[in-house]
C-alpha atoms as a PDB file:
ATOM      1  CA  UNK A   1       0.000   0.000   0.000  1.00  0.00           C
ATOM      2  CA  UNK A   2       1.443   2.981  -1.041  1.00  0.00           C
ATOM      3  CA  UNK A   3       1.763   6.189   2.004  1.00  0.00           C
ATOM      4  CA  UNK A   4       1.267   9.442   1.489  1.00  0.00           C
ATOM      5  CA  UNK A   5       2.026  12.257   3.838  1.00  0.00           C
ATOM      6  CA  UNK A   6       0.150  15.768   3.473  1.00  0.00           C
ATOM      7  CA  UNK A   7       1.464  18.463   4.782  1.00  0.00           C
ATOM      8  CA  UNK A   8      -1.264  21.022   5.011  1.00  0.00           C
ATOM      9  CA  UNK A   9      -2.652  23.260   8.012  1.00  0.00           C
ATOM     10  CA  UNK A  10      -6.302  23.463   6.801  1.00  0.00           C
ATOM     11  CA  UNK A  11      -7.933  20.259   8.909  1.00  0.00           C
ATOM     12  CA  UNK A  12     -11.097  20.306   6.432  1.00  0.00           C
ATOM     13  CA  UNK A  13      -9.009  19.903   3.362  1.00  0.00           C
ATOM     14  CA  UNK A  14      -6.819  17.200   5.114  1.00  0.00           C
ATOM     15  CA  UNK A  15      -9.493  15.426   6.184  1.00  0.00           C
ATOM     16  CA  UNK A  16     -11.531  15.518   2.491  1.00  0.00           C
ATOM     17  CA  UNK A  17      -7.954  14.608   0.683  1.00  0.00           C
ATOM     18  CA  UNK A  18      -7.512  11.918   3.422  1.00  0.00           C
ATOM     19  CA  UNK A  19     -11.075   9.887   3.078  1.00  0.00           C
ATOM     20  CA  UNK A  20     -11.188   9.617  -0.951  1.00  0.00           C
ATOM     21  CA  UNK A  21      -7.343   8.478  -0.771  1.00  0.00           C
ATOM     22  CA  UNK A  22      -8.157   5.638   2.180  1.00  0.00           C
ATOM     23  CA  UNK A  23     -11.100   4.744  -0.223  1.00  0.00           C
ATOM     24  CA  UNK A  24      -8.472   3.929  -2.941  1.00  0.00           C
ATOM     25  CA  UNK A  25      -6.398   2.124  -0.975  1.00  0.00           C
ATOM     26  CA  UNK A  26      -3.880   4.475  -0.072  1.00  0.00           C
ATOM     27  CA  UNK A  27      -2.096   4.771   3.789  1.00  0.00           C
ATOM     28  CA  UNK A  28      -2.394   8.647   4.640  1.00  0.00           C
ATOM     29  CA  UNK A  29      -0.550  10.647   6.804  1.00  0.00           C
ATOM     30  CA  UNK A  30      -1.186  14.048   7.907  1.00  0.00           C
ATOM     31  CA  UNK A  31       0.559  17.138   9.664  1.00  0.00           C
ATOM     32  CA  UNK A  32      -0.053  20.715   9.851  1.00  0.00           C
ATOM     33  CA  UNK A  33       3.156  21.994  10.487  1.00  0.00           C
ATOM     34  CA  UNK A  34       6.829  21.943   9.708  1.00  0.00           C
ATOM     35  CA  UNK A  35       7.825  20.421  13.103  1.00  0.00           C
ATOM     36  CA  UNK A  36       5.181  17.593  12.698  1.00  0.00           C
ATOM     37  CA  UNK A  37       5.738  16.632   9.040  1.00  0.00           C
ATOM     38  CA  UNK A  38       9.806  15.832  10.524  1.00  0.00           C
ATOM     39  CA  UNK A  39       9.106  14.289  13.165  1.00  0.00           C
ATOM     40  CA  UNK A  40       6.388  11.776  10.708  1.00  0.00           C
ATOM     41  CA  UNK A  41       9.044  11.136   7.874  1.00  0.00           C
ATOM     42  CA  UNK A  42      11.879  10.454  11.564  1.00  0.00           C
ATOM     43  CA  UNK A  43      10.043   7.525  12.138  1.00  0.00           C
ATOM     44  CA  UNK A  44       9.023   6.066   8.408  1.00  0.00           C
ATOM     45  CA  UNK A  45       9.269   7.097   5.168  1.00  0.00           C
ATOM     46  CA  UNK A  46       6.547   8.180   2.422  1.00  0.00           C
ATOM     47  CA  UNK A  47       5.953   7.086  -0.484  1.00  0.00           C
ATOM     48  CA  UNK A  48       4.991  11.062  -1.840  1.00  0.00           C
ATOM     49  CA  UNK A  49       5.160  13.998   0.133  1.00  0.00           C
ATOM     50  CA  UNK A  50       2.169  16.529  -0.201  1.00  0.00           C
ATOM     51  CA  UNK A  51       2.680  20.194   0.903  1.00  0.00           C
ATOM     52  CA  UNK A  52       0.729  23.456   1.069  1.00  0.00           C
ATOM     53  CA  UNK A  53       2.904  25.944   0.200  1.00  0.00           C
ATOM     54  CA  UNK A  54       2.231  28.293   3.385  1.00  0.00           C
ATOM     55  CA  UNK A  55       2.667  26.553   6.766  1.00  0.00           C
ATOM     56  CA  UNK A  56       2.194  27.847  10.610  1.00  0.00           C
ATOM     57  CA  UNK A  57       5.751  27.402  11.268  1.00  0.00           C
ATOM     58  CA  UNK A  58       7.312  28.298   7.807  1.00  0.00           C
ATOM     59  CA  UNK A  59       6.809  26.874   4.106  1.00  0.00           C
ATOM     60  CA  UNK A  60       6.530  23.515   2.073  1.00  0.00           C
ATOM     61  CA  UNK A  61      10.032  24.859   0.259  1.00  0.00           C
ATOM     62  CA  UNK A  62      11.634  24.740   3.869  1.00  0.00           C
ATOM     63  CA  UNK A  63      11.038  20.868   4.241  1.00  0.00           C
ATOM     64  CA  UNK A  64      11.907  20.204   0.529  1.00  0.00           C
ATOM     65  CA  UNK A  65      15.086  21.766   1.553  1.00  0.00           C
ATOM     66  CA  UNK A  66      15.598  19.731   4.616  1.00  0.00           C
ATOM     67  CA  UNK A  67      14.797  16.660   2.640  1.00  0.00           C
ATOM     68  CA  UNK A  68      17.699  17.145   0.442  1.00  0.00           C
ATOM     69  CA  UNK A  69      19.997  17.717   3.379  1.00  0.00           C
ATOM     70  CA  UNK A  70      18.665  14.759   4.761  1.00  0.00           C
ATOM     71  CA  UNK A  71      18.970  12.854   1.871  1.00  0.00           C
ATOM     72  CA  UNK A  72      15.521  11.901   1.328  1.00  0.00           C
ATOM     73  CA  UNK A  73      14.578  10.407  -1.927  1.00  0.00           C
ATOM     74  CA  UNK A  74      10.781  11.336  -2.029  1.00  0.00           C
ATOM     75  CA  UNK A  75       8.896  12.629  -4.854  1.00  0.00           C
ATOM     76  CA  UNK A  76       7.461  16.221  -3.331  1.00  0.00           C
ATOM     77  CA  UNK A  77       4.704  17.865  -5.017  1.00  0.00           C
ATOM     78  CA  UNK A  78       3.655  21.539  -3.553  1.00  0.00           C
ATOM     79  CA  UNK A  79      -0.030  22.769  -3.406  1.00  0.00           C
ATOM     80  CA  UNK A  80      -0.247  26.160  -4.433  1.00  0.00           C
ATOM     81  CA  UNK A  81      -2.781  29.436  -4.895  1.00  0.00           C
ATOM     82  CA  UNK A  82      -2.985  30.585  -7.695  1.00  0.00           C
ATOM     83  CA  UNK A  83      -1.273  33.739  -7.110  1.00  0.00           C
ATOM     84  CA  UNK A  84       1.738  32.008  -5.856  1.00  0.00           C
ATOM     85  CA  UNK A  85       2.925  30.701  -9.254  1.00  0.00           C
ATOM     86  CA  UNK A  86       6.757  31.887  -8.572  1.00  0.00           C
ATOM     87  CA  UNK A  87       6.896  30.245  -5.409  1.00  0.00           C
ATOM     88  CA  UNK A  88       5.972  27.006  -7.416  1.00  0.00           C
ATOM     89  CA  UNK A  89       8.652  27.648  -9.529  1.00  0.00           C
ATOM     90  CA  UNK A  90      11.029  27.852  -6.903  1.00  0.00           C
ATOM     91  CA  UNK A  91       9.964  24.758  -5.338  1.00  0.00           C
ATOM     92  CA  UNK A  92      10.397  22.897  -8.885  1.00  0.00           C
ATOM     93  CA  UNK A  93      13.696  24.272  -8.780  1.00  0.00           C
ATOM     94  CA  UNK A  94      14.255  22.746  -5.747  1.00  0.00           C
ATOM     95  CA  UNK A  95      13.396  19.423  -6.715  1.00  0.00           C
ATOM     96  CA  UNK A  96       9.783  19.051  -6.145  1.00  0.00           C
ATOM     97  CA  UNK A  97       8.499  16.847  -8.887  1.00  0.00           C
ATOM     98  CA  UNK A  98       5.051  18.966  -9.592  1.00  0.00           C
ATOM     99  CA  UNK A  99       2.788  21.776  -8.261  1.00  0.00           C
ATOM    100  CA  UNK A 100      -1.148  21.565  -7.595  1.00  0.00           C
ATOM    101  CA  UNK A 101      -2.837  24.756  -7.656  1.00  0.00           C
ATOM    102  CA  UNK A 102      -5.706  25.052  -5.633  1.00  0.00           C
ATOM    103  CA  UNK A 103      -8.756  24.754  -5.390  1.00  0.00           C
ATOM    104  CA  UNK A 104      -8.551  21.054  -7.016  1.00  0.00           C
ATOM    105  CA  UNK A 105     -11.100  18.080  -7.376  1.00  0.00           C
ATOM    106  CA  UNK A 106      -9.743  15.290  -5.665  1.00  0.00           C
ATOM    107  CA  UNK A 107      -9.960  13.258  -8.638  1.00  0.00           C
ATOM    108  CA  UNK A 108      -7.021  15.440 -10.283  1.00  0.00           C
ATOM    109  CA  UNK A 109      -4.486  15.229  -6.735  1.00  0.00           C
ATOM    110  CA  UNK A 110      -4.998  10.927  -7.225  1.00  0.00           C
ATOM    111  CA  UNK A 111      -4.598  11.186 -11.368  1.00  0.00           C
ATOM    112  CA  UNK A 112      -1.139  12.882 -10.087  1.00  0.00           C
ATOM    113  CA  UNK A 113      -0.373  10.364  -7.536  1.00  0.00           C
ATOM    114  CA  UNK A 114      -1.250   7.857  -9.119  1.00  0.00           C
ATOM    115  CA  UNK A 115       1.016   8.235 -12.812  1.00  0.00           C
ATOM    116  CA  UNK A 116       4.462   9.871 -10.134  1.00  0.00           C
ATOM    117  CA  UNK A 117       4.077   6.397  -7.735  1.00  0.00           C
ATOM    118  CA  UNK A 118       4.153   4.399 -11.350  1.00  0.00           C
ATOM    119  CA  UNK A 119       6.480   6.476 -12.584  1.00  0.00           C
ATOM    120  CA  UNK A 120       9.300   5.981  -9.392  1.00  0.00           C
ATOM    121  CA  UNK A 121       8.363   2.088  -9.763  1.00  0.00           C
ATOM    122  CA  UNK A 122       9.310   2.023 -12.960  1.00  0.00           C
ATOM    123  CA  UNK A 123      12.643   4.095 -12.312  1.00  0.00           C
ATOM    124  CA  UNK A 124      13.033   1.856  -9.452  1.00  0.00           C
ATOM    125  CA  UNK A 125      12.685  -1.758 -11.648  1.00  0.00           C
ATOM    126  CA  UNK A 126      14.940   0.243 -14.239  1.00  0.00           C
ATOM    127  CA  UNK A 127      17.617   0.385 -11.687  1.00  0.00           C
ATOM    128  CA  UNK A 128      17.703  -3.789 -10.475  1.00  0.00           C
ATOM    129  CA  UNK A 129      19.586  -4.476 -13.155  1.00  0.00           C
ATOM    130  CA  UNK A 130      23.143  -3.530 -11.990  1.00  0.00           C
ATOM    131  CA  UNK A 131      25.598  -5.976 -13.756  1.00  0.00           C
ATOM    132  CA  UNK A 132      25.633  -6.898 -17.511  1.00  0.00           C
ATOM    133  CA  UNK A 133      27.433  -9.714 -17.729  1.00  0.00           C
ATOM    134  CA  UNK A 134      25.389 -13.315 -18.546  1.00  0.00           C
ATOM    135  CA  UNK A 135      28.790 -15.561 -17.553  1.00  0.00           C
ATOM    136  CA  UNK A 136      28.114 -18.498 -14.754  1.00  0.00           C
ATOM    137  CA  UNK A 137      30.368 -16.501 -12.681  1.00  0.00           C
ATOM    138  CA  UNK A 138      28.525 -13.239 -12.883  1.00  0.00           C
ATOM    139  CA  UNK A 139      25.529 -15.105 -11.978  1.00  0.00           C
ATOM    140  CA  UNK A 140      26.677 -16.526  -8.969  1.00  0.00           C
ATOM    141  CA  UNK A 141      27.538 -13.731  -7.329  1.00  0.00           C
ATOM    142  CA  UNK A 142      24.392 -12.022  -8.329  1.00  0.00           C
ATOM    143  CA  UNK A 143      22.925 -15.392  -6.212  1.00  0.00           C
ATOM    144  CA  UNK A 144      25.373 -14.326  -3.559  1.00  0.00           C
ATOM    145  CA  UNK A 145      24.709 -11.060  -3.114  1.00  0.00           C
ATOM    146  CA  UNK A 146      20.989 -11.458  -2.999  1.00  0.00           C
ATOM    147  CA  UNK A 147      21.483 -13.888  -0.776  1.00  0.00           C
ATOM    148  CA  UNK A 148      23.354 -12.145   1.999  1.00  0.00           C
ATOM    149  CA  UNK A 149      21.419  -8.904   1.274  1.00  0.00           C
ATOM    150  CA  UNK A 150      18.406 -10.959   2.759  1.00  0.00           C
ATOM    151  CA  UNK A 151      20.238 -11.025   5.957  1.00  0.00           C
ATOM    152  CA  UNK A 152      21.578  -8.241   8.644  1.00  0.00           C
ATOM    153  CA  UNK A 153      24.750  -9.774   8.319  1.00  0.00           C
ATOM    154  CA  UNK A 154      28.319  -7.424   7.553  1.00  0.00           C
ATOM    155  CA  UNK A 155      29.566  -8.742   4.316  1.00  0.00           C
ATOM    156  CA  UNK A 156      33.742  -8.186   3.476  1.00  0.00           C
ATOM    157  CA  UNK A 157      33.890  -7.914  -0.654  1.00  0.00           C
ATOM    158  CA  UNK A 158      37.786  -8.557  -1.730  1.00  0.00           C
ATOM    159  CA  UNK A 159      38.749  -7.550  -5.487  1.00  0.00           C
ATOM    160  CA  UNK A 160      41.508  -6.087  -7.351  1.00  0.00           C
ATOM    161  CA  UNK A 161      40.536  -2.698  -8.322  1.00  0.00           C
ATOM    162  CA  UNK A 162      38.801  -2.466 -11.107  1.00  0.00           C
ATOM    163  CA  UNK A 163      36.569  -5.487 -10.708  1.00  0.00           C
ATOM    164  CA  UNK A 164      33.208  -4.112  -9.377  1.00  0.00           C
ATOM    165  CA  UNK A 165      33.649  -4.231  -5.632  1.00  0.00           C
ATOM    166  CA  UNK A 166      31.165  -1.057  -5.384  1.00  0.00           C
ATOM    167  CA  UNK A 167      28.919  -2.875  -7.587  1.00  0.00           C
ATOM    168  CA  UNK A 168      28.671  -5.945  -5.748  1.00  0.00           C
ATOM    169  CA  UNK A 169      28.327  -3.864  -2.922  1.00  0.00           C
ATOM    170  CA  UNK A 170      25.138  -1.978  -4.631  1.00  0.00           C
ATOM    171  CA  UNK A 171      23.460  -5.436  -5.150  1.00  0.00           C
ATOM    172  CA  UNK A 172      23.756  -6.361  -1.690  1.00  0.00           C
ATOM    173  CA  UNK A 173      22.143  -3.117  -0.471  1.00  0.00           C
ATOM    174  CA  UNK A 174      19.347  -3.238  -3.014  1.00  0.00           C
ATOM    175  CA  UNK A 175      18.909  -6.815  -1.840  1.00  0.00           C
ATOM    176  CA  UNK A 176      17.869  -6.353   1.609  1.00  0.00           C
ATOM    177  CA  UNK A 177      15.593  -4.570   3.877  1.00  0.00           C
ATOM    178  CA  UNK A 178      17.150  -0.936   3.457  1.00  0.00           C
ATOM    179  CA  UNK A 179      17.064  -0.697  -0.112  1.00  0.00           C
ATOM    180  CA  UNK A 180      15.094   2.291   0.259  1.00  0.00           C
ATOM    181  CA  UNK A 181      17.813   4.327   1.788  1.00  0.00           C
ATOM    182  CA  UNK A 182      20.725   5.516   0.485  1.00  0.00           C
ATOM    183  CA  UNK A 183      23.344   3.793  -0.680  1.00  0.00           C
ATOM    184  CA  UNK A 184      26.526   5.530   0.694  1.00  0.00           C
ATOM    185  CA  UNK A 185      29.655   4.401  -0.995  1.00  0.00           C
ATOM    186  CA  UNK A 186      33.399   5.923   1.043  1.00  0.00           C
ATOM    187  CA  UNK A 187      36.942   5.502  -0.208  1.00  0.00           C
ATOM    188  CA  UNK A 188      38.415   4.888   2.829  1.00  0.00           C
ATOM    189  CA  UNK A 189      41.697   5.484   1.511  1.00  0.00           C
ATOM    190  CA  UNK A 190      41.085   8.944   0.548  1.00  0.00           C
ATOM    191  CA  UNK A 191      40.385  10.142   4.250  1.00  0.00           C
ATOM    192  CA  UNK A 192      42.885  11.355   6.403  1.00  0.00           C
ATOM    193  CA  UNK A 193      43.318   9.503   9.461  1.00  0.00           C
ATOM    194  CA  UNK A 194      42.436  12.515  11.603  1.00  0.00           C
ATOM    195  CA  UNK A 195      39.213  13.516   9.215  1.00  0.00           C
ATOM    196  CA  UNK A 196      37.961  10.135   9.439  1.00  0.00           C
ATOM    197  CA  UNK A 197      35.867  10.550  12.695  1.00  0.00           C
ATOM    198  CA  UNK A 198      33.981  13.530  11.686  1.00  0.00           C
ATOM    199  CA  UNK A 199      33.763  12.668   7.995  1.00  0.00           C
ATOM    200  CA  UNK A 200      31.598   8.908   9.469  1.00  0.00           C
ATOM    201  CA  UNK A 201      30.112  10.715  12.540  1.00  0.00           C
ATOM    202  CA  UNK A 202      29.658  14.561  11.633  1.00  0.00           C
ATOM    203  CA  UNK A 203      31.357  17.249  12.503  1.00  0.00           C
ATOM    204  CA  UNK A 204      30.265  19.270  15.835  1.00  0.00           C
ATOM    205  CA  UNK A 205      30.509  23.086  16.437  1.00  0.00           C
ATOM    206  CA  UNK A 206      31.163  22.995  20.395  1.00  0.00           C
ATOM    207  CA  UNK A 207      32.188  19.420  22.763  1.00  0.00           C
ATOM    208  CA  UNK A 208      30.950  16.694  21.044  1.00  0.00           C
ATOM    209  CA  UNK A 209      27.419  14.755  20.544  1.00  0.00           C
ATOM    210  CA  UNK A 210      28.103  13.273  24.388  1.00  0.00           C
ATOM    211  CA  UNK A 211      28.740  16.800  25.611  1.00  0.00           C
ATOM    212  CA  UNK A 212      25.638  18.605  23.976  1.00  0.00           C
ATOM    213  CA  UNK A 213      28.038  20.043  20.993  1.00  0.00           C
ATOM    214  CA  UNK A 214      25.767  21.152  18.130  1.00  0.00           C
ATOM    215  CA  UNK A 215      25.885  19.579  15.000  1.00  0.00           C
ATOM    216  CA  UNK A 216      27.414  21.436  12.200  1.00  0.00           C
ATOM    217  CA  UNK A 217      27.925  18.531   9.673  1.00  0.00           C
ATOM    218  CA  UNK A 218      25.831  15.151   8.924  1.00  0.00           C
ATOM    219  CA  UNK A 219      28.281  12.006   8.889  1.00  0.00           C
ATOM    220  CA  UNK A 220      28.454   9.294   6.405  1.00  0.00           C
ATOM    221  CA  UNK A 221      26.979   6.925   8.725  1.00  0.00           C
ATOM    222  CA  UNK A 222      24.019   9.135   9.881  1.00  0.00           C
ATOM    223  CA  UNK A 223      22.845  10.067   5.546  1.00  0.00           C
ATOM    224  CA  UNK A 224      23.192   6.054   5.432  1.00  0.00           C
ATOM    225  CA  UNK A 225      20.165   6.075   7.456  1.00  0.00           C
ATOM    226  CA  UNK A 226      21.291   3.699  10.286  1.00  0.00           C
ATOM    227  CA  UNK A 227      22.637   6.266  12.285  1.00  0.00           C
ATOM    228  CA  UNK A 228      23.388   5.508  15.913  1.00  0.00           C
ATOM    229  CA  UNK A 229      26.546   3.300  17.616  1.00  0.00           C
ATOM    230  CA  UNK A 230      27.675   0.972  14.458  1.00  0.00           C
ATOM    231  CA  UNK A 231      28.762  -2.712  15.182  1.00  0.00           C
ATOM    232  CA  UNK A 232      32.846  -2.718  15.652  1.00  0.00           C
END
């Protein structure tokens, strides 16, 4: 079942948008502010993000903008007036993938859900086909790497350079559970031995995350989407 969050401060409209989408089969979300709509996409992810333009606590270009620092892959369309055609613009420059203006049936807002959610599956299926090789060989480690991507386990991937370690890699990732998040690849190599703790963890301002510091830089680990203590 495909989730949708809306992001709108009128409660009538919400509720309206939110009844004829539940009737066709669609899991709805709903906040009215900024703060809310965060705190909804901390704990899962949405399938499409739907935002008024004008919020309580700021605007639907502010969280489009904190999506892409957070790394969030989600299709965003904005709802709009009709005088606020610029500000559309600006959120399609941002990355949102439409605008809606209002007022709307609600016939049109699931015609536009509807072709963008078969749209990213198709982009999606597009992208399962990572190596292009038919040999045996080739084949079994496509087996492999589905077959440890099914698990939580940490896989080691030795190669030459050259041979498709990152690839392999890939497969694994879009083999299991998190497939959804990003896929974060590091040369290790490349980072200085005393960058490599902020560049994984983030960088902090003041102390450091134990100590209250503030953040001033997202680590490798955290845009991964684990985030947290990882497994040594």
């Amino acid at each position: 079942m495909s989730r949708i969050l809306i992001v709108e401060d009128d409660t009538v409209l919400c509720r309206v948008l939110r009844n004829w989408l539940e009737r066709k089969k669609m899991q709805v979300e709903v906040a009215t502010t900024l703060a809310g709509a965060r705190r909804i996409m901390a704990a899962a992810d949405a399938d499409i993000v739907l935002s008024d333009l004008r919020l309580p606590d700021g605007d639907g270009i502010e969280l489009l903008e904190w999506m892409n620092e957070q790394h969030y892959r989600i299709p965003f369309i904005v709802m709009t007036q009709h005088a606020e055609v610029l500000s559309a613009v600006r959120a399609m420059k941002a990355g949102a993938e439409d605008y809606l203006p209002k007022p709307f049936l609600p016939e049109t807002l699931y015609t536009m859900l509807n072709g963008l959610l078969h749209r990213t599956r198709a982009k999606r299926e597009s992208g399962k086909g990572i190596f292009r090789r038919e040999s045996d060989r080739i084949r079994e480690v496509e087996r492999r790497a589905a077959l440890v991507g099914s698990t939580d386990l940490s896989v080691l991937i030795r190669g030459e350079n050259g041979t498709g370690k990152e690839h392999v890699a890939l497969a694994v990732h879009k083999a299991g559970a998190r497939a959804e998040r990003p896929f974060v690849a590091v040369d290790c190599g490349s980072i200085p031995r005393e960058l490599a703790a902020s560049e994984f963890f983030g960088v902090y301002r003041s102390g450091g995350q134990q100590n209250g510091g503030i953040p001033r830089g997202r680590g490798r680990y955290v845009v991964s989407g684990r985030g947290g203590q990882p497994p040594l």
